[in-house]
Protein backbone atom coordinates (compact mmCIF):
# COMPACT_ATOMS: atom_id res chain seq x y z
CA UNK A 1 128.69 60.95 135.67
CA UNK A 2 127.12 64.41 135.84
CA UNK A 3 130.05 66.20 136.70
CA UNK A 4 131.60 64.48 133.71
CA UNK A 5 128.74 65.31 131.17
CA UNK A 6 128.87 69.47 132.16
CA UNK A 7 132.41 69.42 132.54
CA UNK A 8 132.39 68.04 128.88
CA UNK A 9 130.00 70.73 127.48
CA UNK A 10 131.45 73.48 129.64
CA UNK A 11 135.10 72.62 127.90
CA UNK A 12 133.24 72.63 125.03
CA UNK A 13 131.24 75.91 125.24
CA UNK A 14 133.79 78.19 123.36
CA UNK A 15 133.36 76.07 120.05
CA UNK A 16 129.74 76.03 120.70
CA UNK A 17 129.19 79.78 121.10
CA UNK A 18 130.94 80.03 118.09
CA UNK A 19 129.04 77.40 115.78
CA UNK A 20 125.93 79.27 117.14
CA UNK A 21 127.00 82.75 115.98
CA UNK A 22 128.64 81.24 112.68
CA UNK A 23 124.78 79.79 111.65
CA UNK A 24 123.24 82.69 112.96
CA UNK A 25 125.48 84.93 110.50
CA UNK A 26 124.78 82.64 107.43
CA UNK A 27 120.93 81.52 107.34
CA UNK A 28 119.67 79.25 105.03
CA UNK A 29 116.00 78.65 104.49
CA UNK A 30 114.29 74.51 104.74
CA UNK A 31 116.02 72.50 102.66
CA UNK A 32 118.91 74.45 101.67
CA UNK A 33 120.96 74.45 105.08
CA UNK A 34 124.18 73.10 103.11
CA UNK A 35 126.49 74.87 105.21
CA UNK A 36 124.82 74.38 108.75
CA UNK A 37 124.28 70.41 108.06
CA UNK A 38 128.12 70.39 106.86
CA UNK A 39 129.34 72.38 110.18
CA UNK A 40 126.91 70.37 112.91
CA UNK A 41 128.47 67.44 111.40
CA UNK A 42 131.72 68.29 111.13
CA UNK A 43 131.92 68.82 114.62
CA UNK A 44 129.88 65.82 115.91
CA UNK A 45 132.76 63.89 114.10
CA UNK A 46 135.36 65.56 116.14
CA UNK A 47 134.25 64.11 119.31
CA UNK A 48 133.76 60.76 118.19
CA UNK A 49 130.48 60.63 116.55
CA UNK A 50 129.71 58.75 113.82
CA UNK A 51 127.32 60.35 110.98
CA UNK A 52 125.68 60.30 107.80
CA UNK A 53 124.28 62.83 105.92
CA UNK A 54 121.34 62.64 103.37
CA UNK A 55 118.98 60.24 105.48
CA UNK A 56 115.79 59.74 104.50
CA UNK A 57 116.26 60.97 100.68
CA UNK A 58 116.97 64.61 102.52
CA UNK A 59 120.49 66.41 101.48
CA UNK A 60 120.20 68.56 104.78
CA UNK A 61 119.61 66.10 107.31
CA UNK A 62 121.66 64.16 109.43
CA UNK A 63 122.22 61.16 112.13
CA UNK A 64 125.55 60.89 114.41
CA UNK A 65 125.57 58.13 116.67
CA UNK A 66 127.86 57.07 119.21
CA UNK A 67 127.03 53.85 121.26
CA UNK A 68 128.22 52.52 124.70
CA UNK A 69 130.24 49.35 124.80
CA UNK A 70 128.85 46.07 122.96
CA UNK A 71 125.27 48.01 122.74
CA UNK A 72 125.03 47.67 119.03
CA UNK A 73 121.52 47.88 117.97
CA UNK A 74 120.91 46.51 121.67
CA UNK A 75 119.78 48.51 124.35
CA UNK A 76 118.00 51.80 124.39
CA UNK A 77 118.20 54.76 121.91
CA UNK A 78 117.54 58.71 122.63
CA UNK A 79 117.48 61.03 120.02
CA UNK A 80 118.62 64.67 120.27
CA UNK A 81 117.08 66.54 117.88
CA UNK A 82 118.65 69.56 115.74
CA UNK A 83 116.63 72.29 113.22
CA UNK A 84 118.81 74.71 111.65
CA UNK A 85 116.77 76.36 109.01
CA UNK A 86 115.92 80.64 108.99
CA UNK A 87 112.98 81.53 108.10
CA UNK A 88 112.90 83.79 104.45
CA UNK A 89 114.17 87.48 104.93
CA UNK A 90 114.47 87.69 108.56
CA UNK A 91 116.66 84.44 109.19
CA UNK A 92 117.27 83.17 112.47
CA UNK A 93 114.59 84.82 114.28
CA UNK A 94 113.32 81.63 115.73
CA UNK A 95 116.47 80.85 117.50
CA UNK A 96 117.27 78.09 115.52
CA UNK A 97 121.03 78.39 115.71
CA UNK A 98 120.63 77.95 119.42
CA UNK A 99 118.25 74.28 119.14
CA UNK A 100 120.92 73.17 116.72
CA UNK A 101 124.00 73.62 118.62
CA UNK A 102 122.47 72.71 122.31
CA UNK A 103 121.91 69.65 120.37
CA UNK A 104 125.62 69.16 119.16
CA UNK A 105 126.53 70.43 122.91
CA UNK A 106 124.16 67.13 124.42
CA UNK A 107 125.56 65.01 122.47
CA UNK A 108 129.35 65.95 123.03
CA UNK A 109 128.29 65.60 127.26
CA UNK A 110 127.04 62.18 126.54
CA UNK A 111 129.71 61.55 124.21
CA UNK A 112 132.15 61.94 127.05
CA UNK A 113 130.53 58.94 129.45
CA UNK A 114 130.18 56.28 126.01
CA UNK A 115 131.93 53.63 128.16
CA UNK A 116 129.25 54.11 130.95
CA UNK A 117 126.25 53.71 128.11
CA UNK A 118 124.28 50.84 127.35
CA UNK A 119 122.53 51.97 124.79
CA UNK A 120 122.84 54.77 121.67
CA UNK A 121 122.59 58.32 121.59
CA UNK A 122 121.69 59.92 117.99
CA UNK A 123 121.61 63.34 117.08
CA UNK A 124 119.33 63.76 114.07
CA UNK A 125 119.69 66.71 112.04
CA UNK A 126 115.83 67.74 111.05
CA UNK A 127 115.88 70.03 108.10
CA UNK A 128 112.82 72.42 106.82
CA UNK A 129 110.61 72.63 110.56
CA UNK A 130 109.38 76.26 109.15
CA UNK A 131 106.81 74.74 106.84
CA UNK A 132 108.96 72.24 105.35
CA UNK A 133 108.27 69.35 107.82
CA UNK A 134 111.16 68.05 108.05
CA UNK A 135 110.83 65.48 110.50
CA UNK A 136 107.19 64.51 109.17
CA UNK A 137 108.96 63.42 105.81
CA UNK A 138 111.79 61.30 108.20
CA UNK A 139 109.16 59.70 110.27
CA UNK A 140 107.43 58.25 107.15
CA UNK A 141 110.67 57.52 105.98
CA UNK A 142 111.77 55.26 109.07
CA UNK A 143 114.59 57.66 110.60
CA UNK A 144 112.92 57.79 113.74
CA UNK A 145 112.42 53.43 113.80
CA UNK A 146 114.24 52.20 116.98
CA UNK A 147 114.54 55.51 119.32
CA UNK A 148 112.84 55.39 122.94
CA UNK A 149 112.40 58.62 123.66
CA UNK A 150 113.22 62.06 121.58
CA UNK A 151 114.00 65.24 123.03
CA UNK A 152 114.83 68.90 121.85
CA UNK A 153 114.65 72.78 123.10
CA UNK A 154 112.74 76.22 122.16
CA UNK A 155 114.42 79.27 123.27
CA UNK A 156 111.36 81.87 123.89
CA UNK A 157 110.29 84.08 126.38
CA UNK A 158 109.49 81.99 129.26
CA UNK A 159 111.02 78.76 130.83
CA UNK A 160 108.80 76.11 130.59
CA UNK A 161 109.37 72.21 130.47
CA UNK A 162 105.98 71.72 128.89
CA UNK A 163 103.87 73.91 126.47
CA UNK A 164 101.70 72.99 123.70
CA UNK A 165 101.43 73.50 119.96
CA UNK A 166 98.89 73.97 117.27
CA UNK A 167 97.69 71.30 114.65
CA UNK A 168 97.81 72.54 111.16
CA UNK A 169 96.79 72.07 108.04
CA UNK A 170 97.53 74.26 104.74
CA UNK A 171 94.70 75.31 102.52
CA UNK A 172 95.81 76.80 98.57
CA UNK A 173 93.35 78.26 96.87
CA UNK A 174 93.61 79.45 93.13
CA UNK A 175 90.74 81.00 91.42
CA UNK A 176 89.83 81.21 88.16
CA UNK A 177 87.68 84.41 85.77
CA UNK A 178 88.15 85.91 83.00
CA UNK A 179 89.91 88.57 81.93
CA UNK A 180 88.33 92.02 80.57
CA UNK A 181 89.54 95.23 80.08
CA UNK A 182 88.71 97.11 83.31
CA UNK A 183 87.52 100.47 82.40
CA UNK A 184 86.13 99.75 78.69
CA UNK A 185 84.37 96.66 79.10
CA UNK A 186 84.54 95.01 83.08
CA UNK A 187 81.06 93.68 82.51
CA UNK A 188 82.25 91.33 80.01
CA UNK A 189 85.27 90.30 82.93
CA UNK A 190 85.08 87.84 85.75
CA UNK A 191 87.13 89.02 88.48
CA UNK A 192 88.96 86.29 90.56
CA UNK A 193 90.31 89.12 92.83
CA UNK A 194 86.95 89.80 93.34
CA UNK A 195 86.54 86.41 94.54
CA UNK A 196 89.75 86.44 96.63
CA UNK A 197 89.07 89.50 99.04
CA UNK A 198 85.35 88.46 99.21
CA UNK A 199 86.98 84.81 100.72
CA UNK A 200 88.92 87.00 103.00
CA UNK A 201 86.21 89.12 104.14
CA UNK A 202 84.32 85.84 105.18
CA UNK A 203 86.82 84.48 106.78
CA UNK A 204 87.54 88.04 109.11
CA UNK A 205 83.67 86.78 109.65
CA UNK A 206 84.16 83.48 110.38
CA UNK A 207 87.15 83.54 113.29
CA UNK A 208 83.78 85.32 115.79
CA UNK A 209 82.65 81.87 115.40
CA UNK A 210 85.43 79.64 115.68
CA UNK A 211 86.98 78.40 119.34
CA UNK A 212 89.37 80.54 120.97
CA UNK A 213 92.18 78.11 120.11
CA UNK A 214 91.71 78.44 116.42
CA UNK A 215 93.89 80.42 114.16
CA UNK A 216 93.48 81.35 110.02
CA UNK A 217 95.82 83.37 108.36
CA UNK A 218 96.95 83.62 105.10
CA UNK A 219 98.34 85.72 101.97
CA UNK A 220 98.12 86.81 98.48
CA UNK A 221 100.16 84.98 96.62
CA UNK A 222 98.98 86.52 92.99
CA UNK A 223 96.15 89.04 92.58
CA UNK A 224 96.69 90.09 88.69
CA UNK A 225 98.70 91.44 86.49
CA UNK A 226 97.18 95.45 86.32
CA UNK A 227 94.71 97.73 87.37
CA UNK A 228 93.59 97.94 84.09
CA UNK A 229 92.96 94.11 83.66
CA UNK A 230 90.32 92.40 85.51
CA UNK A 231 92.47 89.55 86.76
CA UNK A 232 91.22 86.16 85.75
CA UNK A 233 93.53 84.70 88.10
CA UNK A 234 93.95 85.04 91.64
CA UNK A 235 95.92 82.56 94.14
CA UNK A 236 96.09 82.46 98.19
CA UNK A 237 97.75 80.84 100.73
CA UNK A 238 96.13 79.98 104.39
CA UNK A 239 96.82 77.90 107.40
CA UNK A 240 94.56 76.51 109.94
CA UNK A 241 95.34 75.68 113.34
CA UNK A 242 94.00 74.47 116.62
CA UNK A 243 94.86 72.49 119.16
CA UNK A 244 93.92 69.41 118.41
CA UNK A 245 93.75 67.76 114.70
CA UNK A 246 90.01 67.08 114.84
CA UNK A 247 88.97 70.75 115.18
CA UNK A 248 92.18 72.11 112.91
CA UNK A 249 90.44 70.09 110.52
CA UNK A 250 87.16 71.09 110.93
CA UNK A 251 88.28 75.12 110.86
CA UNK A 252 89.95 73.93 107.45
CA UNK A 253 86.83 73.13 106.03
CA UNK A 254 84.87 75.51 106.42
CA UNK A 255 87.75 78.02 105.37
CA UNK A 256 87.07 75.80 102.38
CA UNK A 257 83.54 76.63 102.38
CA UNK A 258 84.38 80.64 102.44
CA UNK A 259 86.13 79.93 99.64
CA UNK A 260 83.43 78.14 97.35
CA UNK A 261 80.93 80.71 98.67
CA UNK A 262 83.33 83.40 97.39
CA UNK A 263 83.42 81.69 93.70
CA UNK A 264 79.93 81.24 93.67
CA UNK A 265 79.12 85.07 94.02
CA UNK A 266 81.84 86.33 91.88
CA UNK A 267 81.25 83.46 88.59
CA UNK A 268 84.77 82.27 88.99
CA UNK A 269 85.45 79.02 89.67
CA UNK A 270 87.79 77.71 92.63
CA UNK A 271 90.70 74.96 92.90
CA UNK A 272 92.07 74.24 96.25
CA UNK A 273 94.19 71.79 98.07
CA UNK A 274 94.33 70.92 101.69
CA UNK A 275 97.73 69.52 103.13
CA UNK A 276 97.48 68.72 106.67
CA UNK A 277 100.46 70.17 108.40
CA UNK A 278 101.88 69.57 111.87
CA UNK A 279 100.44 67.38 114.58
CA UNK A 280 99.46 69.05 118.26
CA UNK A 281 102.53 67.86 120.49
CA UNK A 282 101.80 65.30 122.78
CA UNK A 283 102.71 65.56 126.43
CA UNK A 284 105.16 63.29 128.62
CA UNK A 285 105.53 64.58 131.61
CA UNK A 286 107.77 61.86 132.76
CA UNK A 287 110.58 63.31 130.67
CA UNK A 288 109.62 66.70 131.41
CA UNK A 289 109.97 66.64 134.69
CA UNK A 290 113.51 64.82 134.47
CA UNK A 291 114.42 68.10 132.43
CA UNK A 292 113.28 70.15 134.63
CA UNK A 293 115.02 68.85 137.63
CA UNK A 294 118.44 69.10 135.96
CA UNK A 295 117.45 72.28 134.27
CA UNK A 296 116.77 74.37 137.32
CA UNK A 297 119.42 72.25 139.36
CA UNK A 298 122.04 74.19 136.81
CA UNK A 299 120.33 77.63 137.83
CA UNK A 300 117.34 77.97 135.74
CA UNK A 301 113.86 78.28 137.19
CA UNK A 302 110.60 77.17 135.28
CA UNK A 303 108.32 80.22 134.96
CA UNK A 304 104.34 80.00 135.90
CA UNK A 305 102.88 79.55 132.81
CA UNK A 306 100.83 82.71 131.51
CA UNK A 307 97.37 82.88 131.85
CA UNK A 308 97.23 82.89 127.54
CA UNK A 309 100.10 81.08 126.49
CA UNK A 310 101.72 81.74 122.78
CA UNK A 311 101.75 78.80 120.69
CA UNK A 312 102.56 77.92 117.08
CA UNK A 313 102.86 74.83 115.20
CA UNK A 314 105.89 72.24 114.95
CA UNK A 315 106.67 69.43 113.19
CA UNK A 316 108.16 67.80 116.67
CA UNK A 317 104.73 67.11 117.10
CA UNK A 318 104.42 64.76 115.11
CA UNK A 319 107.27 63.08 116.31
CA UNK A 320 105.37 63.30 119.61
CA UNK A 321 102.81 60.73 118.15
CA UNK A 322 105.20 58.38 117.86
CA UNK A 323 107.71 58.66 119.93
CA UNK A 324 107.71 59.85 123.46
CA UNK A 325 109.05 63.16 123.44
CA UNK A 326 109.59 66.58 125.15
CA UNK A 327 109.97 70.38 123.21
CA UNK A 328 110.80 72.43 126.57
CA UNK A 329 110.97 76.26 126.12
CA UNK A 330 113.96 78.33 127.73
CA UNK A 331 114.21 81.74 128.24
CA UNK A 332 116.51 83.99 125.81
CA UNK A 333 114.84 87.36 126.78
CA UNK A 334 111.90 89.21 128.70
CA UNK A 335 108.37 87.39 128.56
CA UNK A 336 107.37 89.52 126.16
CA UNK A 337 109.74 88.28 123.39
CA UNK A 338 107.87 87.27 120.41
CA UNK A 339 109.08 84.38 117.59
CA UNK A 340 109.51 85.57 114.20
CA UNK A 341 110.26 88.97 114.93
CA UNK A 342 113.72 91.08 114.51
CA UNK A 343 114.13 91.32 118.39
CA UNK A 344 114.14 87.24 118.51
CA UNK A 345 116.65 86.99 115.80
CA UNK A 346 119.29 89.35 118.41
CA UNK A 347 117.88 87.40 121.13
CA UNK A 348 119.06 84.57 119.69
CA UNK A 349 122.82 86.14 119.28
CA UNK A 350 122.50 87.18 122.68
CA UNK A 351 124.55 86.69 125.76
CA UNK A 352 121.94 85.37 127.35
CA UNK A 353 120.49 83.47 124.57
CA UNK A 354 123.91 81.57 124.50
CA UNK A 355 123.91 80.84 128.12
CA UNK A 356 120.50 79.49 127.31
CA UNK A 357 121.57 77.37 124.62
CA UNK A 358 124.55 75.61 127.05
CA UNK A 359 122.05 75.14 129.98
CA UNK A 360 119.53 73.49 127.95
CA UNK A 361 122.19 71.59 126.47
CA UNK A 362 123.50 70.10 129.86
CA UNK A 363 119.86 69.37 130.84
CA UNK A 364 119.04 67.14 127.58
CA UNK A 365 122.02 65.52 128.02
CA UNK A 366 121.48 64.93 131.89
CA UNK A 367 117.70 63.72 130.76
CA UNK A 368 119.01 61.46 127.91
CA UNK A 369 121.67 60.09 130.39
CA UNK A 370 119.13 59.04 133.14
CA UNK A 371 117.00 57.71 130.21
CA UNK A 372 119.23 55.53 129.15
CA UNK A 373 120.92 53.84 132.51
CA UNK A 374 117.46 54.13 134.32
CA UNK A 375 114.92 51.03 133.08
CA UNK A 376 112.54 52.21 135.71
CA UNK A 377 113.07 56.23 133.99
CA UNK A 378 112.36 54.87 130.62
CA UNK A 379 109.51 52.34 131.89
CA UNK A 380 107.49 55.29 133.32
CA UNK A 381 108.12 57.58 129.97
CA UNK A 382 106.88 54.93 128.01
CA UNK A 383 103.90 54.17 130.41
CA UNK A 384 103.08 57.66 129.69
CA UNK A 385 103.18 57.38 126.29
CA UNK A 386 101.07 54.33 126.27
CA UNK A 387 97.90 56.15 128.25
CA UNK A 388 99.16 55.11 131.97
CA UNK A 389 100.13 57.90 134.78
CA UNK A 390 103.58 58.03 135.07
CA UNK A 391 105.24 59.84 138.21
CA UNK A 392 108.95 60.21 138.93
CA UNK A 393 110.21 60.45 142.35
């Protein structure tokens, strides 16, 4: 059934470069990826896929199932799992034309061994992972309820089956002075600026005592309206991460208690809100390694991990809470390729970025193949998951 499941993807990979480069061309930001959910779907439906957009009260996502023979709601489920938003101004320069269509490519190779299934494969369309949290808001909402195991991929600068993320959380702060005019009479003013860079300035102070996981960085949002005003309003935007949710957390408050500090110097007063974020993936090396097998039995060779590895935050982990899951990383350029940046977003249009996209395509959909006709396979992943060692031969 191998054979059958590349051959299907390789006879497949002209329409796939193409989607690719057609999303690539036309990015749309979270929750506005009209066009992208249209085309992924359209295409699913060619090849026998059944699908529905709008899930979960979301116009941009998506879920295409196709089922083997009599399996019905029997039997096990694996979820492919597609993102498609840009980020603002710089579009796709987190390669996520490429997770979307290796997705759609996965699901066309399983597609083509349905009779040989017993259970379901779903691609879910996951709108919004660049802040949005996409796939938090379709977890709460039950589209995950039922799936065994999920699985998606990263292109980046290394090849790696397994790499972490960061936790998150998202801190808004809006201060509050009063306004004076700024060269006649700033003694009468209260200067929530003042207040703003003097929370900055403590938090530059604060990351020499924080752990070497932690990040805090953040933005301006509104600092007045002219030099000549004191501003009576100022408004920020931060984000703190670490690698676990416990110590995100604790980093948040006492970003917080900059913050307060700041307002109580300056006579302004402070509102903020906290919205916890993403989750830290969690690990399963069970289906990892299954990847990893395929993926460097089709040519492609897992790196040695560096010494300080890059992380950011995602919203598949919180699917990793719930449902066992894997978010491998495959190469699209030299290890020094950073996400976010202008050389990512040609990376990601790239040659090799495509051949990327394919490969990691045929290796999800050899992993979600022996998921589903392997008991034993799925047994161990779900050992995992449950706080037992899993091992596969």
């Amino acid at each position: 059934m191998y054979e059958k499941i590349t051959a299907a993807i390789d006879a497949a990979s002209g329409e796939l470069t193409a989607l690719a480069r057609r999303i690539h061309a036309a990015p749309e930001t979270g929750f506005q990826e009209r066009q992208a959910c249209a085309w992924l779907t359209e295409t699913l439906q060619r090849y026998g896929f059944r699908t529905q957009s709008g899930i979960a009260d979301l116009e941009t996502a998506f879920r295409a199932e196709v089922a083997g023979p009599g399996a019905g709601s029997r039997g096990p489920a694996v979820a492919i799992l597609a993102e498609y938003d840009a980020l603002p101004d710089i579009g796709h320069a987190c390669g996520h034309n490429l997770i979307s269509t290796a997705a759609i490519g996965a699901g066309i190779g399983l597609a083509a061994v349905r009779e040989h299934l017993p259970g379901r494969v779903l691609v879910l369309g996951t709108p919004a992972e660049e802040g949005g949290g996409g796939k938090v808001i379709m977890l709460e909402r039950g589209a995950f309820e039922g799936i065994d195991a999920a699985m998606m991929f990263h292109p980046a600068g290394y090849t790696l089956a397994e790499r972490g993320s960061l936790a998150s959380y998202r801190i808004v702060l809006k201060f509050k002075g009063k306004a004076a005019h700024a060269a006649s009479a700033p003694h009468e003013g209260v200067n929530a600026l003042d207040a703003l860079i003097q929370t900055f300035v403590s938090i530059g102070l604060l990351r020499q005592q924080v752990r070497d996981d932690a990040r805090i960085h953040g933005i301006i949002t509104y600092g007045g309206a002219a030099p000549n005003i004191i501003p009576d309003r100022a408004e920020a935007v931060f984000t703190a991460r670490a690698t676990d949710s416990a110590y995100a957390r604790k980093v948040t408050e006492r970003v917080v208690a900059c913050a307060q500090g700041a307002a109580q110097a300056t006579g302004a007063t402070l509102e903020h809100t906290v919205r916890k974020g993403y989750d830290a993936i969690k690990p399963n090396r069970a289906l990892a390694s299954l990847f990893v097998r395929h993926l460097e039995q089709l040519g492609w060779q897992q790196d040695t991990p560096p010494e300080r590895p890059r992380m950011g935050s995602t919203d598949m982990g919180d699917v990793s809470q719930v449902v066992p899951s894997i978010h491998p990383y495959v190469s699209i350029g030299p290890k020094t390729l950073a996400g976010h940046t202008v050389e990512f977003r040609e990376a990601a249009l790239s040659d090799r970025g495509l051949a990327a996209m394919l490969a990691a395509a045929k290796a999800m959909a050899l992993t979600a193949y022996d998921v589903l006709t392997q008991p034993d396979l799925l047994a161990a992943v779900r050992r995992e998951f449950d706080g037992a060692i899993a091992t596969v031969a």
